[in-house]
PDB file of N, CA and C in Angstrom:
ATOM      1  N   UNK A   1       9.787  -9.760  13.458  1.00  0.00           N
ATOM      2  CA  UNK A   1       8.511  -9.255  12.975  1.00  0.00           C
ATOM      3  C   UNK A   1       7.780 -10.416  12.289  1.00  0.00           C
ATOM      4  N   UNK A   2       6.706 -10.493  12.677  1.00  0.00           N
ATOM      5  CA  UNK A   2       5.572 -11.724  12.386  1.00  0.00           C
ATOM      6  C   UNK A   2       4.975 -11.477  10.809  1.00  0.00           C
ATOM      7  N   UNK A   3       4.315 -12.111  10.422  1.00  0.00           N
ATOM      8  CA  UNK A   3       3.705 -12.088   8.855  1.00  0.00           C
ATOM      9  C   UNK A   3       2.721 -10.906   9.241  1.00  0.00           C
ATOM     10  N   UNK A   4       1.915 -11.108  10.638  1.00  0.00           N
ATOM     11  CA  UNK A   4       1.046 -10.867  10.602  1.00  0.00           C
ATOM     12  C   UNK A   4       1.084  -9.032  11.021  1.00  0.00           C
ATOM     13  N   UNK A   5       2.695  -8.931  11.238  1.00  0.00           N
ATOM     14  CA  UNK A   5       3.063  -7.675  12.298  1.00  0.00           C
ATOM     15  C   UNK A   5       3.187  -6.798  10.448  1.00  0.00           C
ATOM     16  N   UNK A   6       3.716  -7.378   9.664  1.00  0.00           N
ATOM     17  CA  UNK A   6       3.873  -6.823   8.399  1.00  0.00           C
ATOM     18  C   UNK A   6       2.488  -6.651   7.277  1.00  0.00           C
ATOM     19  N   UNK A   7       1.378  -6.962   7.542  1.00  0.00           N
ATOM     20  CA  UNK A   7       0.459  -7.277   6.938  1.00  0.00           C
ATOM     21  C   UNK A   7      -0.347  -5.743   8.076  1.00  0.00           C
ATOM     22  N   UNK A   8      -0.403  -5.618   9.460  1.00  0.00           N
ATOM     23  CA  UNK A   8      -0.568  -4.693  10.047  1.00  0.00           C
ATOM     24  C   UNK A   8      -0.166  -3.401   9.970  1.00  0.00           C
ATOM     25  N   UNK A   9       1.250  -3.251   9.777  1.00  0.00           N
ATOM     26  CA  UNK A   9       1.937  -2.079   9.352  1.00  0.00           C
ATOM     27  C   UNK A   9       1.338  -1.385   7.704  1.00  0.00           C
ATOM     28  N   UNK A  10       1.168  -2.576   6.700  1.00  0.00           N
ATOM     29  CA  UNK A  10       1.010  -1.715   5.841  1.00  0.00           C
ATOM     30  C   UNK A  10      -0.683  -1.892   5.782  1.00  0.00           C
ATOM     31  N   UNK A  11      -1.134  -2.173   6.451  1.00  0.00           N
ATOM     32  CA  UNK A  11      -2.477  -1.753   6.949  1.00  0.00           C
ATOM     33  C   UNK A  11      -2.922  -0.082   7.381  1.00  0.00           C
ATOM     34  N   UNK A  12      -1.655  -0.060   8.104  1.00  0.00           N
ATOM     35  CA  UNK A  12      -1.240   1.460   8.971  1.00  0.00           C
ATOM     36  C   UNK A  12      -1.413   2.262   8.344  1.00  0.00           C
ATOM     37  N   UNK A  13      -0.500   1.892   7.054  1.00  0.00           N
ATOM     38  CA  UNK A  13       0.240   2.835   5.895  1.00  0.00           C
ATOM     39  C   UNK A  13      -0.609   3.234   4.728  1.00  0.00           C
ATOM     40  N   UNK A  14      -1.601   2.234   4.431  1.00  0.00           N
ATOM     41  CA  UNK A  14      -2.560   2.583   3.500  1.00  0.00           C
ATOM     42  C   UNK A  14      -3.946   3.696   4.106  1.00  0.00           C
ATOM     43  N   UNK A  15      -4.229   3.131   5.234  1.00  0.00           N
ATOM     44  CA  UNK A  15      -5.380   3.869   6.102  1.00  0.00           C
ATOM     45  C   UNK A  15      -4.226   5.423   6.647  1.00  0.00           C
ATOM     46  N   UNK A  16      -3.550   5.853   6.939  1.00  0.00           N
ATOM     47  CA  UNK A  16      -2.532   7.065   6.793  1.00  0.00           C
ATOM     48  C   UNK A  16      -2.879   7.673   5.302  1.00  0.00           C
ATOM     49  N   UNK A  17      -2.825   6.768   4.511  1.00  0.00           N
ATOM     50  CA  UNK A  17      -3.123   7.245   2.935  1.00  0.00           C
ATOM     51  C   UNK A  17      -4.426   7.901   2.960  1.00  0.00           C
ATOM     52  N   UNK A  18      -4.714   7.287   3.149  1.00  0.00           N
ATOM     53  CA  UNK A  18      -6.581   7.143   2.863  1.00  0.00           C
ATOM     54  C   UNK A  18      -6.813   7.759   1.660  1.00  0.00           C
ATOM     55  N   UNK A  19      -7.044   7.519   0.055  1.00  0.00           N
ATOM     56  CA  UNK A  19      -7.796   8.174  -0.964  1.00  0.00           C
ATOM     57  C   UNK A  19      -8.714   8.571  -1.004  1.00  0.00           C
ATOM     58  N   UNK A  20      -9.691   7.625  -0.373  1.00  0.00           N
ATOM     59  CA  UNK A  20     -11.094   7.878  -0.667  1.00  0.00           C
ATOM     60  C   UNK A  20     -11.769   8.689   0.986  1.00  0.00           C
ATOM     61  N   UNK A  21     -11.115   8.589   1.625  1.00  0.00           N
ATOM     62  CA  UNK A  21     -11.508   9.671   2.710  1.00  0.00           C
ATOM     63  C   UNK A  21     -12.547   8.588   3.766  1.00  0.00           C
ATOM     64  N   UNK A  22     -11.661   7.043   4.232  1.00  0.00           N
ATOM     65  CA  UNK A  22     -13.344   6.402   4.714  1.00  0.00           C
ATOM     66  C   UNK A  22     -12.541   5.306   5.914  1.00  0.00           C
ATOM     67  N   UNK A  23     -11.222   6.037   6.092  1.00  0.00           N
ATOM     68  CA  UNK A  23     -10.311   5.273   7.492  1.00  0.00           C
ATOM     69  C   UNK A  23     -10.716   5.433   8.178  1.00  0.00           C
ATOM     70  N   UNK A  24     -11.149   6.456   8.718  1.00  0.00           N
ATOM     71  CA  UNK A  24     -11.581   6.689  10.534  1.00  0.00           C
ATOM     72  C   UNK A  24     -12.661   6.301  10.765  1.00  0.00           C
ATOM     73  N   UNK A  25     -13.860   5.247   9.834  1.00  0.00           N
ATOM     74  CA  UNK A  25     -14.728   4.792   9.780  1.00  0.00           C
ATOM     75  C   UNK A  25     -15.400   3.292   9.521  1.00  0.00           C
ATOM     76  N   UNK A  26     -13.732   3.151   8.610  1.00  0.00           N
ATOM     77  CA  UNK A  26     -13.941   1.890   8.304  1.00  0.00           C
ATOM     78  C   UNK A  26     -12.351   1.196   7.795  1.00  0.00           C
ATOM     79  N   UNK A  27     -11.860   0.170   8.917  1.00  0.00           N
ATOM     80  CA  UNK A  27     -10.220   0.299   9.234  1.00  0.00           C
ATOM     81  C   UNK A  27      -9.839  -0.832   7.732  1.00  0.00           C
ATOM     82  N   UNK A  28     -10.687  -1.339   7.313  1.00  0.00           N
ATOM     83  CA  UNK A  28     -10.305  -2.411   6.351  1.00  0.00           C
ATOM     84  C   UNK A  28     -10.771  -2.174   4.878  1.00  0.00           C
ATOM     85  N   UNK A  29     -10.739  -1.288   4.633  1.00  0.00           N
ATOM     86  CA  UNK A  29     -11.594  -0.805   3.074  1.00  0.00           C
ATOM     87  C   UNK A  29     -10.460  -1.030   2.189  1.00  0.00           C
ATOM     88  N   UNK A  30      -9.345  -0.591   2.377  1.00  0.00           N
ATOM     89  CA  UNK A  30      -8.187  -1.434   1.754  1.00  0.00           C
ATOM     90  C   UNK A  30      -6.847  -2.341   1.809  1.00  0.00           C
ATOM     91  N   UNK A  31      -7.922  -3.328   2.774  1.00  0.00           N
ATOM     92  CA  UNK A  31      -6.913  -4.798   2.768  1.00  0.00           C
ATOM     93  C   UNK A  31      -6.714  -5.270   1.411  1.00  0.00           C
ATOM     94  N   UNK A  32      -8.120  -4.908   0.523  1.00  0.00           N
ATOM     95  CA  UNK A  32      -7.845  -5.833  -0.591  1.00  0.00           C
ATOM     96  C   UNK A  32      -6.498  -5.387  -1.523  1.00  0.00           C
ATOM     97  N   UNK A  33      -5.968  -4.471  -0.997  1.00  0.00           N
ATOM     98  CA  UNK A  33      -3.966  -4.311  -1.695  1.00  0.00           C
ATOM     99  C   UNK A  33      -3.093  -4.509  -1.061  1.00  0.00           C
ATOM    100  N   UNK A  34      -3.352  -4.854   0.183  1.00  0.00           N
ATOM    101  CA  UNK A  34      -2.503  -5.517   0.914  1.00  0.00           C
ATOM    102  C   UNK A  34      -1.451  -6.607   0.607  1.00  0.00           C
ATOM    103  N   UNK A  35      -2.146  -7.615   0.332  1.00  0.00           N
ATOM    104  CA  UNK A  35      -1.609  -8.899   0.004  1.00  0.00           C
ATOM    105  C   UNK A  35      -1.005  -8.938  -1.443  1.00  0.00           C
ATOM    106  N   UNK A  36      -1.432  -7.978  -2.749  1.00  0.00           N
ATOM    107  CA  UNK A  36      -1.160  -7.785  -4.002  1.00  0.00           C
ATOM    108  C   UNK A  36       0.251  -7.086  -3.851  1.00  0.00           C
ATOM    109  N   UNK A  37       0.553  -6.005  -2.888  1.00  0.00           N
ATOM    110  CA  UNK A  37       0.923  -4.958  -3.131  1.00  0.00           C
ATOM    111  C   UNK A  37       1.865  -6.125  -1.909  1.00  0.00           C
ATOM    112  N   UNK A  38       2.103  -6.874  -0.824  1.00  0.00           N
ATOM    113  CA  UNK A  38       2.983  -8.107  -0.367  1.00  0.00           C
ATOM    114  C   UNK A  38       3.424  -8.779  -1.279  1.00  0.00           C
ATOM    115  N   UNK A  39       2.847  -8.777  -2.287  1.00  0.00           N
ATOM    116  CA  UNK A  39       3.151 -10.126  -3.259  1.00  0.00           C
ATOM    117  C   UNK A  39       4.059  -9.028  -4.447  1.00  0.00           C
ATOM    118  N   UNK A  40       3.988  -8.252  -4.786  1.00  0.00           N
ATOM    119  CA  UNK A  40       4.663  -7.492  -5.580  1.00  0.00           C
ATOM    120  C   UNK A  40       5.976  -7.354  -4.963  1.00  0.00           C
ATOM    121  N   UNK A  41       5.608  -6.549  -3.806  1.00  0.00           N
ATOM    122  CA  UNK A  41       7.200  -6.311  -2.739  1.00  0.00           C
ATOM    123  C   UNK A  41       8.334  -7.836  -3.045  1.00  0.00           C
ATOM    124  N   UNK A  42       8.221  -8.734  -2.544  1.00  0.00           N
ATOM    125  CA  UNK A  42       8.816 -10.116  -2.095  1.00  0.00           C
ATOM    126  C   UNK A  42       9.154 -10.426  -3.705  1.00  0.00           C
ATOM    127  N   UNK A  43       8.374 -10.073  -4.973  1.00  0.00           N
ATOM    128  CA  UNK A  43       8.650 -10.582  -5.887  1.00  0.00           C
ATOM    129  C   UNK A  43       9.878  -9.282  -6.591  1.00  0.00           C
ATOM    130  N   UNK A  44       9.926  -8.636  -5.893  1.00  0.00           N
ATOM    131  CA  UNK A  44      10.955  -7.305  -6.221  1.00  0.00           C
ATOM    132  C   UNK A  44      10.447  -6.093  -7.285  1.00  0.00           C
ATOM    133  N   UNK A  45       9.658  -5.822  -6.774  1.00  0.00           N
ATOM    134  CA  UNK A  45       8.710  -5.057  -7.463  1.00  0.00           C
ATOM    135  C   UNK A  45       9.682  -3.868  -7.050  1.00  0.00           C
ATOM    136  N   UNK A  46       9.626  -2.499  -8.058  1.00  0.00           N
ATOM    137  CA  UNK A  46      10.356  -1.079  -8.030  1.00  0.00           C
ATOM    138  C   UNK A  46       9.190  -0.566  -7.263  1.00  0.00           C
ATOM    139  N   UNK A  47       9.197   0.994  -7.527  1.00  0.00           N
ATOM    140  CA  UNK A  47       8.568   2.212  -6.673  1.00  0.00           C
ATOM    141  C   UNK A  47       7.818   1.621  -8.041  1.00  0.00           C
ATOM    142  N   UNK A  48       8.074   2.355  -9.740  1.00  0.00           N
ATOM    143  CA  UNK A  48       7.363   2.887 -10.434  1.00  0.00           C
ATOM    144  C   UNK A  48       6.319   1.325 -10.486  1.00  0.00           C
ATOM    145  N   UNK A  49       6.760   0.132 -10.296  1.00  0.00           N
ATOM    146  CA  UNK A  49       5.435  -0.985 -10.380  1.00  0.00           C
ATOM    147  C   UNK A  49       4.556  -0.998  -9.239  1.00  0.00           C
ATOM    148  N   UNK A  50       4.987  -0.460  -7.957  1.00  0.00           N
ATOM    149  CA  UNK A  50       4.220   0.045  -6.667  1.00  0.00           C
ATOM    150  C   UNK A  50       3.352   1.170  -7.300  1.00  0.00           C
ATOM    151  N   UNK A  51       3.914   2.169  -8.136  1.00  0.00           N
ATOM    152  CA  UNK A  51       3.044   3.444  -8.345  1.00  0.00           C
ATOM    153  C   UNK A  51       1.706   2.941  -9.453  1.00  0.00           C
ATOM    154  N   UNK A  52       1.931   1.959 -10.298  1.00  0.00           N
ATOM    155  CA  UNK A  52       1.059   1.669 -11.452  1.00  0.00           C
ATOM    156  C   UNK A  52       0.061   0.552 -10.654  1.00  0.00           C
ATOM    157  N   UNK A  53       0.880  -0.092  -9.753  1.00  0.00           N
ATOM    158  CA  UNK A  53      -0.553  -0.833  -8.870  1.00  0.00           C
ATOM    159  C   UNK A  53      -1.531  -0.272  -8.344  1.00  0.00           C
ATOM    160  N   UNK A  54      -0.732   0.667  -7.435  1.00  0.00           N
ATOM    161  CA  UNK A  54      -2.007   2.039  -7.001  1.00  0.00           C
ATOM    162  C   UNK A  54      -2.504   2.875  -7.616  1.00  0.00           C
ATOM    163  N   UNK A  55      -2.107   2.954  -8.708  1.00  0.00           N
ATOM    164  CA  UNK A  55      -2.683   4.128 -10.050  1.00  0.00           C
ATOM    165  C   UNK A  55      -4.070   3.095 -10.523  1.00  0.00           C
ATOM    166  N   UNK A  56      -3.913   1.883 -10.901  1.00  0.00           N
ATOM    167  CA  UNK A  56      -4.514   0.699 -11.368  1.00  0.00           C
ATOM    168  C   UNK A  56      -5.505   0.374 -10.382  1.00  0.00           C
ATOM    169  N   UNK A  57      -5.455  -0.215  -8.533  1.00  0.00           N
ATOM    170  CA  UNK A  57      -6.433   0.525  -7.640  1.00  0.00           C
ATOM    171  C   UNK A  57      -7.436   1.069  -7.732  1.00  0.00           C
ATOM    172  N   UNK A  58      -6.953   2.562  -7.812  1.00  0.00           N
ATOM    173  CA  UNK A  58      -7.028   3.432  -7.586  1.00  0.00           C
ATOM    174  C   UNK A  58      -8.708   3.782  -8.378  1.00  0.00           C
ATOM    175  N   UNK A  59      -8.270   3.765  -9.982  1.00  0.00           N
ATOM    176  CA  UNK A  59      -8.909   4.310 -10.716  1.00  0.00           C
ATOM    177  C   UNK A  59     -10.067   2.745 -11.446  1.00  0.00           C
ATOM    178  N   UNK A  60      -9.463   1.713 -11.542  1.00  0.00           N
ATOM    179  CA  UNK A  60     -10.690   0.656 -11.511  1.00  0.00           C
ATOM    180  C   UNK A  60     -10.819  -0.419 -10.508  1.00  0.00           C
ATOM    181  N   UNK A  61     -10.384   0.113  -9.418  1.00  0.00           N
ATOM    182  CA  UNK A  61     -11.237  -0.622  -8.525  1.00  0.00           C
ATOM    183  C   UNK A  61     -11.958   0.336  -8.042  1.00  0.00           C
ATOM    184  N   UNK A  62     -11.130   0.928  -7.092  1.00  0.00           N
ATOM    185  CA  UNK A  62     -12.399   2.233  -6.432  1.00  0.00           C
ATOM    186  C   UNK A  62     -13.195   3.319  -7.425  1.00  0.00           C
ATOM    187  N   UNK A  63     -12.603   3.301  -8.486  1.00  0.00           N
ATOM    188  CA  UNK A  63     -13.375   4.307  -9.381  1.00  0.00           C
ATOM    189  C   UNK A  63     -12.841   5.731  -9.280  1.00  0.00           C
ATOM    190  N   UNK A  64     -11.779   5.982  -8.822  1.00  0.00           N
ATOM    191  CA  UNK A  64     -12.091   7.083  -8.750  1.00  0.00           C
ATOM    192  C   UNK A  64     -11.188   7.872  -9.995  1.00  0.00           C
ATOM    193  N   UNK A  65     -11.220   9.396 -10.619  1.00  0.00           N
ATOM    194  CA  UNK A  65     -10.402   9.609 -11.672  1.00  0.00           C
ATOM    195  C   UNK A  65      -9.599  10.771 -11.224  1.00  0.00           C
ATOM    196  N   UNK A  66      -9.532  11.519  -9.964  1.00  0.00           N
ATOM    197  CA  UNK A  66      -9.014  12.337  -9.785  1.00  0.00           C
ATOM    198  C   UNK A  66      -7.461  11.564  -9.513  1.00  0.00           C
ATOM    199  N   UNK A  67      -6.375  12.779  -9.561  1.00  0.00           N
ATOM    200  CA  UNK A  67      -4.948  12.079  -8.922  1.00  0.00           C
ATOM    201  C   UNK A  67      -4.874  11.743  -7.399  1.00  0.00           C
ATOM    202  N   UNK A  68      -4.560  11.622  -6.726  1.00  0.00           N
ATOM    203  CA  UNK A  68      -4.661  10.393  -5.528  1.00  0.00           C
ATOM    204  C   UNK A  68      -2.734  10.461  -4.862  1.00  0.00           C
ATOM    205  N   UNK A  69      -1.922  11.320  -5.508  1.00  0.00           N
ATOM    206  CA  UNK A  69      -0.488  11.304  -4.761  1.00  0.00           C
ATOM    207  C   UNK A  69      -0.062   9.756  -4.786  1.00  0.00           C
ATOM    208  N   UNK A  70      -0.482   8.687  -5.771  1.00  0.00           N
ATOM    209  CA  UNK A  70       0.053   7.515  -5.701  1.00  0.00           C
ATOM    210  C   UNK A  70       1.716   7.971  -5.855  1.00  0.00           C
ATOM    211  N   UNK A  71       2.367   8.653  -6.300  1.00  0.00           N
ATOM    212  CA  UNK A  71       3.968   8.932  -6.035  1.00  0.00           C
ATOM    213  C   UNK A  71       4.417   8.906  -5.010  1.00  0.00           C
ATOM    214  N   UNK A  72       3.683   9.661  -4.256  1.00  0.00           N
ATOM    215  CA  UNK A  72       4.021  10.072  -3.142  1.00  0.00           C
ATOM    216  C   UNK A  72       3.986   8.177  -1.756  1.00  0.00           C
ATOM    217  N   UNK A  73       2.987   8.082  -2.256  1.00  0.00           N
ATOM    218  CA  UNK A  73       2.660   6.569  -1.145  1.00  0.00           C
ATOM    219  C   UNK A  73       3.401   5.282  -2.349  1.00  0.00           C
ATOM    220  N   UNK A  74       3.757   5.107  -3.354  1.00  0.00           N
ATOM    221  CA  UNK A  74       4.876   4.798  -3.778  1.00  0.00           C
ATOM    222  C   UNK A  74       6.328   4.675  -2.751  1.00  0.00           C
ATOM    223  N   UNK A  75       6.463   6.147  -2.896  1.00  0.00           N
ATOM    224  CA  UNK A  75       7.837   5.983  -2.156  1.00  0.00           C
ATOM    225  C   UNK A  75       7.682   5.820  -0.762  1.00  0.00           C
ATOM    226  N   UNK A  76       6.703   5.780  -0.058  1.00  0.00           N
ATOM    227  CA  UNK A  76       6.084   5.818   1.416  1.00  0.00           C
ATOM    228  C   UNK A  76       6.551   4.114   1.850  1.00  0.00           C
ATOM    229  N   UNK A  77       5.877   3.279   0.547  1.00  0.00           N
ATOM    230  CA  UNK A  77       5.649   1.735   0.072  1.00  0.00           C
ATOM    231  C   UNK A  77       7.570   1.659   0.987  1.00  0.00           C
ATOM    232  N   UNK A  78       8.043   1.859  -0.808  1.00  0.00           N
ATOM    233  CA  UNK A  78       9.160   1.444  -0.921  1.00  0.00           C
ATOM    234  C   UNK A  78      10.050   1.631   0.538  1.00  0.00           C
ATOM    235  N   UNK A  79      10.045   2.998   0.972  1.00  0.00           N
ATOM    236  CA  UNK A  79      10.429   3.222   2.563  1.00  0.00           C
ATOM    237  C   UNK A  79      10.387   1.964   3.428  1.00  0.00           C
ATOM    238  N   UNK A  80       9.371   2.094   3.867  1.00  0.00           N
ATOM    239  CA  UNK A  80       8.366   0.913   4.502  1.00  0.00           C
ATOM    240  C   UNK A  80       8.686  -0.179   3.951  1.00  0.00           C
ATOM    241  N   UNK A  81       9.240  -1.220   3.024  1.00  0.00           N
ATOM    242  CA  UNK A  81       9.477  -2.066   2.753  1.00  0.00           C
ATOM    243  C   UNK A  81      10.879  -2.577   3.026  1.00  0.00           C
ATOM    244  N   UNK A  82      11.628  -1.488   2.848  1.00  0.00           N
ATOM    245  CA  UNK A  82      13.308  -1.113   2.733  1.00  0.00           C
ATOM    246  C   UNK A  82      13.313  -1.566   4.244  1.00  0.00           C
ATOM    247  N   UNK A  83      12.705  -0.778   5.196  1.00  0.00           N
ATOM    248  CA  UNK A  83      12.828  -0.769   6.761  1.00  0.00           C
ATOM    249  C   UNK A  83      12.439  -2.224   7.353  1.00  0.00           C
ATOM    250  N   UNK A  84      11.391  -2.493   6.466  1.00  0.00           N
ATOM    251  CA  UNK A  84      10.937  -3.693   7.298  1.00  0.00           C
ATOM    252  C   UNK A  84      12.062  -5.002   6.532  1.00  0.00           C
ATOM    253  N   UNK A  85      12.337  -5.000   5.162  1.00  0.00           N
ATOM    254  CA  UNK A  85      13.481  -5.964   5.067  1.00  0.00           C
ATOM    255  C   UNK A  85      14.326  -6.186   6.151  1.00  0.00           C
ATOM    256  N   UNK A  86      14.638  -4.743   6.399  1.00  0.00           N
ATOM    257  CA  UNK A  86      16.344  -5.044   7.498  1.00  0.00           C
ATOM    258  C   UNK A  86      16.068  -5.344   8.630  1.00  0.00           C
ATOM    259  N   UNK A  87      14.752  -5.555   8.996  1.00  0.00           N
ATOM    260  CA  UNK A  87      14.533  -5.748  10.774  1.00  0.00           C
ATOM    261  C   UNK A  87      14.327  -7.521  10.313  1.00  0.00           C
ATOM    262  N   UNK A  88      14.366  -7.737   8.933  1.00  0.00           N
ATOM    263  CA  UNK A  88      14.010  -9.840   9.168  1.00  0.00           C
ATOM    264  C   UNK A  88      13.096  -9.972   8.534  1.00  0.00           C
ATOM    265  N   UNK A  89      12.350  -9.689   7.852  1.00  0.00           N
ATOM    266  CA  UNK A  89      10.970 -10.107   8.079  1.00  0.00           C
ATOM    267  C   UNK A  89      11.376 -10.180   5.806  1.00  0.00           C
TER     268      UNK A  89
END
């Protein structure tokens, strides 16, 4: 699996998320956690520092104040990270 095959997947995984309701319209609205939320993973980041990045996101970048299931795409993260460790990458 390529940098670029892992940078795609959780591309996948965030637009699957979608918070703000604006994937099927617009595929890159949140690359910008991509690479934060790469850089957390590799540095051994838990679920609960995955959950406070997207809580943090969530509420001052996009603005928004309602809850958002960051728990839930937390453990989605961590999944997805677990899986893609063991294939190499």
């Amino acid at each position: 699996m390529t940098a670029a095959d892992v940078y795609d997947d959780l591309r996948r995984l965030l637009n699957a998320w979608d918070p703000i309701g604006v994937a099927d319209s617009v595929d890159d609205e949140y690359d910008c956690m991509i690479g934060p939320l790469l850089d957390r993973l590799r540095d051994g980041a838990d679920r609960e520092q995955i959950r406070t990045f997207l809580h943090h996101e969530l509420i001052d970048h996009f603005g928004l104040s309602l809850p958002y299931e960051e728990d839930g795409m937390a453990d989605r993260v961590m999944v997805w990270w677990t899986s893609t460790r063991v294939r190499g990458t």
